[in-house]
PDB file of N, CA and C in Angstrom:
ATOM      1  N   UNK A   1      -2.014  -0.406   7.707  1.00  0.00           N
ATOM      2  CA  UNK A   1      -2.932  -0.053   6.644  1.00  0.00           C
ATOM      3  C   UNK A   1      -3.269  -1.269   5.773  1.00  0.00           C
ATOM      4  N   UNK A   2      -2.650  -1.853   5.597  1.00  0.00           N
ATOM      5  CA  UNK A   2      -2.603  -3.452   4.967  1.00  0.00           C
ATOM      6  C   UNK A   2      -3.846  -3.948   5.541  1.00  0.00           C
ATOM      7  N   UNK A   3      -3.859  -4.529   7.131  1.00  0.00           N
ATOM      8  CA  UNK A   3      -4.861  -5.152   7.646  1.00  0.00           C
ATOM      9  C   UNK A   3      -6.091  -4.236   7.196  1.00  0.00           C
ATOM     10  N   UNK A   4      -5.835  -3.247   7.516  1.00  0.00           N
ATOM     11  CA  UNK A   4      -7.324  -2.592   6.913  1.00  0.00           C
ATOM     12  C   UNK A   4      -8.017  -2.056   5.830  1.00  0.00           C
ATOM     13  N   UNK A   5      -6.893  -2.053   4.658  1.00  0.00           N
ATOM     14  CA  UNK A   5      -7.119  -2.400   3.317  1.00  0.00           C
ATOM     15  C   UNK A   5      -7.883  -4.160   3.159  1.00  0.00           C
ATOM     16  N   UNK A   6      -7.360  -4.814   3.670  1.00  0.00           N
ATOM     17  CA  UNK A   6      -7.438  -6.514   3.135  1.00  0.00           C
ATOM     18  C   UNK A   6      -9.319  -6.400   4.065  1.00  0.00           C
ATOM     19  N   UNK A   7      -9.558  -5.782   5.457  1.00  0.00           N
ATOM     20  CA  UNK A   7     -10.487  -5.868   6.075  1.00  0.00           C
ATOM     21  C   UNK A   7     -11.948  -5.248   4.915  1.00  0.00           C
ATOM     22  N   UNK A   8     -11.635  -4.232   4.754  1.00  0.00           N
ATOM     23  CA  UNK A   8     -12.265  -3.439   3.684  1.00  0.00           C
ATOM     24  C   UNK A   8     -13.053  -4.262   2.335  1.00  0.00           C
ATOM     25  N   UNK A   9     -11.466  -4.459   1.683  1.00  0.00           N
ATOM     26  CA  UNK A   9     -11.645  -5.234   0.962  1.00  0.00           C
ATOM     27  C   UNK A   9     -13.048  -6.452   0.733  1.00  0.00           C
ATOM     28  N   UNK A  10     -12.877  -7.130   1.798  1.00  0.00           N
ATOM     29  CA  UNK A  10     -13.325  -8.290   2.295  1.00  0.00           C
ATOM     30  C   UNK A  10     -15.403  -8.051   2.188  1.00  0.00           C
ATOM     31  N   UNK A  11     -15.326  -6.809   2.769  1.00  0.00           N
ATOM     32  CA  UNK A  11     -16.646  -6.500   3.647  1.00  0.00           C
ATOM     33  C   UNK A  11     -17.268  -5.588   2.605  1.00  0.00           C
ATOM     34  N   UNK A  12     -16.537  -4.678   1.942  1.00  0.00           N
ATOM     35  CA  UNK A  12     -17.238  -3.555   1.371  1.00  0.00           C
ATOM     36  C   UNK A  12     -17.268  -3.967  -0.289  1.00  0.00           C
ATOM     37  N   UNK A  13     -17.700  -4.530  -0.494  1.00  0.00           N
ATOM     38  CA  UNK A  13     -17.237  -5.161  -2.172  1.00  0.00           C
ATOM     39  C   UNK A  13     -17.992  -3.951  -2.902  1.00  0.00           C
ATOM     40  N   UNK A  14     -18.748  -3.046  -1.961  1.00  0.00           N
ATOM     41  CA  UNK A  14     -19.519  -2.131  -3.295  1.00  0.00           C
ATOM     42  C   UNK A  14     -18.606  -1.168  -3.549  1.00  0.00           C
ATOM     43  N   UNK A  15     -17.525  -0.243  -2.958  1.00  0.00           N
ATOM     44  CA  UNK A  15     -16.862   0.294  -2.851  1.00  0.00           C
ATOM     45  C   UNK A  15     -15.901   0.515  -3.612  1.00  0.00           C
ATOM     46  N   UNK A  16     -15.683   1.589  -4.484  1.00  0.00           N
ATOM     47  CA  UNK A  16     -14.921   1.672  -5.686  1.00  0.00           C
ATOM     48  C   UNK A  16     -13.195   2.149  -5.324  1.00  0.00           C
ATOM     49  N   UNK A  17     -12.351   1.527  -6.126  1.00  0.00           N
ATOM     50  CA  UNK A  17     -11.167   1.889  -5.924  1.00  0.00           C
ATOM     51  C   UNK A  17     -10.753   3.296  -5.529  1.00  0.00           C
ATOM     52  N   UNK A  18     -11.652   4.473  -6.180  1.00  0.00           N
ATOM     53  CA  UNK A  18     -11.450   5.827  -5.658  1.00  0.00           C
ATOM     54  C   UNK A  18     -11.925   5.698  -4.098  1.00  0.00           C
ATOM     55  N   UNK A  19     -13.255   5.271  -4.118  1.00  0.00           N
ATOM     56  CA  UNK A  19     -13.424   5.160  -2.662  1.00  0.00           C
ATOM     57  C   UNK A  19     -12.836   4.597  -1.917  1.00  0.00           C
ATOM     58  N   UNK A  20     -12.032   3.534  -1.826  1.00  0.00           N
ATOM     59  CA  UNK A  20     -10.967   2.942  -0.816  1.00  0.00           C
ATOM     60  C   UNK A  20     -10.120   3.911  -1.233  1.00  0.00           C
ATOM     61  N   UNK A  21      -9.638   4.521  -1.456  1.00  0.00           N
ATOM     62  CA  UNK A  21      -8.202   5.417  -1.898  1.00  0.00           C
ATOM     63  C   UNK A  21      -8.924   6.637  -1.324  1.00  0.00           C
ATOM     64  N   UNK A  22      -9.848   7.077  -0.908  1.00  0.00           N
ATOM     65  CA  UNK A  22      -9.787   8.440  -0.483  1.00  0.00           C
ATOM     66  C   UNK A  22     -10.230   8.195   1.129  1.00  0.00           C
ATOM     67  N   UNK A  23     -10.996   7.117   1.577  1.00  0.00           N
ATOM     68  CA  UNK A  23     -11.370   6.598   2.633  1.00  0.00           C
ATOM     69  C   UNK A  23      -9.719   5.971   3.307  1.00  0.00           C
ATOM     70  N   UNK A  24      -9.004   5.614   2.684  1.00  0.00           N
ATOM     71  CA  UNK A  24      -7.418   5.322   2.901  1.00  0.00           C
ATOM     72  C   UNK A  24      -6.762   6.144   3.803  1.00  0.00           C
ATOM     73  N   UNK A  25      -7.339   7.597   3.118  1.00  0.00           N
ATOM     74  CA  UNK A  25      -6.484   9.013   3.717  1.00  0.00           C
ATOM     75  C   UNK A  25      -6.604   8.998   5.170  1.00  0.00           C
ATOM     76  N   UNK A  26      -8.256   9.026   4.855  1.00  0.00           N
ATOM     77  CA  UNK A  26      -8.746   9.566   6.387  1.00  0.00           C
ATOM     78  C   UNK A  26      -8.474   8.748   7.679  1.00  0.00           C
ATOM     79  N   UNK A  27      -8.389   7.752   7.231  1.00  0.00           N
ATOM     80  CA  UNK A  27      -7.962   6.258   8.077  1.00  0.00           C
ATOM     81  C   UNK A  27      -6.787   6.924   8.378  1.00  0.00           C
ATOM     82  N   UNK A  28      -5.855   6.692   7.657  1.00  0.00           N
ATOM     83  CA  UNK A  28      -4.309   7.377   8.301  1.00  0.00           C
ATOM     84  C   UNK A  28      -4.598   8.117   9.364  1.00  0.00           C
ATOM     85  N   UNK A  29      -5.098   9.171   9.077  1.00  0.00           N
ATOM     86  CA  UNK A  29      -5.213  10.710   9.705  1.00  0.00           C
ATOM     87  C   UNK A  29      -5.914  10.201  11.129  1.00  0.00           C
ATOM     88  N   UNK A  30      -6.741   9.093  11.164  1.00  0.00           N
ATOM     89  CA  UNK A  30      -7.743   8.804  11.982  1.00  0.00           C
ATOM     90  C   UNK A  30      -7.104   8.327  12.620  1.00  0.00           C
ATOM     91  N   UNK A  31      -6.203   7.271  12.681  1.00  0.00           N
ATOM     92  CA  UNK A  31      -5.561   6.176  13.556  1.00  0.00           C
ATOM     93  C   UNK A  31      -4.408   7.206  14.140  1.00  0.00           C
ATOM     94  N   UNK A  32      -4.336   8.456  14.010  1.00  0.00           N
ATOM     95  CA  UNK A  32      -3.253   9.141  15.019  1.00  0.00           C
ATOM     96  C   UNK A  32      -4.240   9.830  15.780  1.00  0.00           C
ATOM     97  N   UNK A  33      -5.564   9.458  15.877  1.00  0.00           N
ATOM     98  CA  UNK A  33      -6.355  10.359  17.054  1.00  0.00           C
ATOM     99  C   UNK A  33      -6.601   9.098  17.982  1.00  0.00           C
ATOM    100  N   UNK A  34      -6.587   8.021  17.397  1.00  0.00           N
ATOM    101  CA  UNK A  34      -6.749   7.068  18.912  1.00  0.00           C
ATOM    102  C   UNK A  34      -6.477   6.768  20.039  1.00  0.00           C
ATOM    103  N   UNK A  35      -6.883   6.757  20.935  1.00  0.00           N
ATOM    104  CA  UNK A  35      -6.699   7.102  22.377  1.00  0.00           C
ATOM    105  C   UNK A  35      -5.760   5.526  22.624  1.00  0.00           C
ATOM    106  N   UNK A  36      -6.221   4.417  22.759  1.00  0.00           N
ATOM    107  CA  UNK A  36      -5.528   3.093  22.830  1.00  0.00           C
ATOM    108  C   UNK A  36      -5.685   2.369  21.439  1.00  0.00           C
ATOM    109  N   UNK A  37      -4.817   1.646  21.037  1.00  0.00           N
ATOM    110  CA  UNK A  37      -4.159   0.588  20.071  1.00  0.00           C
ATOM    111  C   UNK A  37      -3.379  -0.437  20.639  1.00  0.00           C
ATOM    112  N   UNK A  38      -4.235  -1.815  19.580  1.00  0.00           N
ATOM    113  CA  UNK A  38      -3.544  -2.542  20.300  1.00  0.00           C
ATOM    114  C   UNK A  38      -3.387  -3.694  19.511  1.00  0.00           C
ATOM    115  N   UNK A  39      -2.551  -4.660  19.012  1.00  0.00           N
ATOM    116  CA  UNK A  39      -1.982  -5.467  17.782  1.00  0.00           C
ATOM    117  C   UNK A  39      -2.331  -6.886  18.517  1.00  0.00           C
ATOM    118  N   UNK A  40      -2.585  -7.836  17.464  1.00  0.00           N
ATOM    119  CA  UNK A  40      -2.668  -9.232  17.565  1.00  0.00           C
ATOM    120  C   UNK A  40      -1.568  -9.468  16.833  1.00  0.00           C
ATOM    121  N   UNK A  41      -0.654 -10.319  17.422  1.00  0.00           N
ATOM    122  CA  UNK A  41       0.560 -11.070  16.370  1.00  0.00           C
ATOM    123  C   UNK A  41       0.311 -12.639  16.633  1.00  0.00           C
ATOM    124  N   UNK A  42       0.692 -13.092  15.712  1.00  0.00           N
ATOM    125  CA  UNK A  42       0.716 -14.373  15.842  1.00  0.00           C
ATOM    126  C   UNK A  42       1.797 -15.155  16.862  1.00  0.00           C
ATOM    127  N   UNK A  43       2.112 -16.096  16.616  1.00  0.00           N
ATOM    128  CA  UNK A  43       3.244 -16.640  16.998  1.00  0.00           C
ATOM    129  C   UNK A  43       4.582 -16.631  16.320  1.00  0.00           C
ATOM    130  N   UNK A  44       4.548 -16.329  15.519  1.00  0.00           N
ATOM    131  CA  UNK A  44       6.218 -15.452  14.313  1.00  0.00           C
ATOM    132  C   UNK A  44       6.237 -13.725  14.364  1.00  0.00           C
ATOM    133  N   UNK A  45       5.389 -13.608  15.397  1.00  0.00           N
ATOM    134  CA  UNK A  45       5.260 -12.141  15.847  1.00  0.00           C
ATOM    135  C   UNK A  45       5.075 -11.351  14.588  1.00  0.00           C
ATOM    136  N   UNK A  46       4.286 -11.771  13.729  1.00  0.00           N
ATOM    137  CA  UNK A  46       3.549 -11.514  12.706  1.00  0.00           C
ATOM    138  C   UNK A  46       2.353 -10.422  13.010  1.00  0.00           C
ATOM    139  N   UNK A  47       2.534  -9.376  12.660  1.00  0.00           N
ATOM    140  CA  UNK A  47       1.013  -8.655  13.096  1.00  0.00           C
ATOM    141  C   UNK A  47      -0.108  -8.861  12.203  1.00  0.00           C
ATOM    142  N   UNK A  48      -1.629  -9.877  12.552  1.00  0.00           N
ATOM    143  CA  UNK A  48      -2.737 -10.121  12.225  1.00  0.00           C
ATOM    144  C   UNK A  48      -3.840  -9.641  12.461  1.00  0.00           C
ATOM    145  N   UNK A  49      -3.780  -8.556  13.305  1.00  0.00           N
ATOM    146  CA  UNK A  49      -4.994  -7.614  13.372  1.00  0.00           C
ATOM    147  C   UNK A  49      -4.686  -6.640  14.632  1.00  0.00           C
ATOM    148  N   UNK A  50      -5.212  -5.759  14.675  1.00  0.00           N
ATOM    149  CA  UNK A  50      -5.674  -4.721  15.573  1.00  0.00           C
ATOM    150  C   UNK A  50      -7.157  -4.053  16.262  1.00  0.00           C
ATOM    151  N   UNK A  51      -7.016  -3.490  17.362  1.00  0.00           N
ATOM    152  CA  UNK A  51      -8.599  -3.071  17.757  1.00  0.00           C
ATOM    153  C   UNK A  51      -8.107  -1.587  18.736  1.00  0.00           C
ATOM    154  N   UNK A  52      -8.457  -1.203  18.542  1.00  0.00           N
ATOM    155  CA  UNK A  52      -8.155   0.477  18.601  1.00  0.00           C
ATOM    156  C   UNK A  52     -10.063   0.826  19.695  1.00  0.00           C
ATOM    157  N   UNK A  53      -9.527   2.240  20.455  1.00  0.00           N
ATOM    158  CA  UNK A  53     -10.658   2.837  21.276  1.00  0.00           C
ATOM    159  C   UNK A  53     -10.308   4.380  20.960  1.00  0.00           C
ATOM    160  N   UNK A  54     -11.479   5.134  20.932  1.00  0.00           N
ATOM    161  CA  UNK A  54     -11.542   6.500  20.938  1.00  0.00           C
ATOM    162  C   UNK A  54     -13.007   7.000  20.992  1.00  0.00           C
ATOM    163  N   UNK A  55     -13.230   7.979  21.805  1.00  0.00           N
ATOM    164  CA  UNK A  55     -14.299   8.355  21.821  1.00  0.00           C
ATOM    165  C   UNK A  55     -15.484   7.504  22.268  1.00  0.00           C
ATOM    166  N   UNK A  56     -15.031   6.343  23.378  1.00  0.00           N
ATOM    167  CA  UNK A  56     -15.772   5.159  23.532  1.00  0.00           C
ATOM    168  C   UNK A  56     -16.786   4.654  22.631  1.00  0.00           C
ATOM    169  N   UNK A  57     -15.469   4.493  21.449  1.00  0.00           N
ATOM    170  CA  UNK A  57     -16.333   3.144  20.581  1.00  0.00           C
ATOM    171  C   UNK A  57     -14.981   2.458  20.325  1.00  0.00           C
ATOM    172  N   UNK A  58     -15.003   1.371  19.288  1.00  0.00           N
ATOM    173  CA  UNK A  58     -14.232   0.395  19.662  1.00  0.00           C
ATOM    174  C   UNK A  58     -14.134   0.091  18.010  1.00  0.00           C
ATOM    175  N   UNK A  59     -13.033  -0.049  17.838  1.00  0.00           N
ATOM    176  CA  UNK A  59     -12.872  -0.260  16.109  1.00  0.00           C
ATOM    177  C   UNK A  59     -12.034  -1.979  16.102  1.00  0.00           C
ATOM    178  N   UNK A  60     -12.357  -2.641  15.245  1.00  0.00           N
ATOM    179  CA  UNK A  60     -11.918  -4.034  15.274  1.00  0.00           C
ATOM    180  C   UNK A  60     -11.231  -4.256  13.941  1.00  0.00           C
ATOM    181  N   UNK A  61     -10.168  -4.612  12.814  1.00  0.00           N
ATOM    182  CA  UNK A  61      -9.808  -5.395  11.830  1.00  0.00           C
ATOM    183  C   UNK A  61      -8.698  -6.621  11.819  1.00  0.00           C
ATOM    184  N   UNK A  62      -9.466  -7.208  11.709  1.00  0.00           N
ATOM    185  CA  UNK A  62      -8.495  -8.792  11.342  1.00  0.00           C
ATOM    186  C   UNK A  62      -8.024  -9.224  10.300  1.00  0.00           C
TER     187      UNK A  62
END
């Protein structure tokens, strides 16, 4: 949730703190319907992003 808080963050600057906080929820709820997930770690096996599939579309945050 981090990576995709900080992704958010980044991209949506119009977006009000209620709105990341209720858009937060659904994300949760959302990322247990995904069909594949799949993590980028660095080299300290650090996790730096993810890209997830469902419903053949393709979700990306870094």
């Amino acid at each position: 949730m981090d990576i995709w808080e900080s992704a958010v963050r980044s991209t949506h600057t119009f977006l009000s703190e209620d709105d990341i906080a209720l858009i937060k929820l659904e994300v949760h709820q959302g990322l247990k319907s995904i069909d594949f997930l799949y993590g980028y770690y660095d080299d300290a096996g650090v996790l730096r992003g993810f890209i997830g599939a469902a419903d053949q579309k393709l979700k990306c945050f870094l």
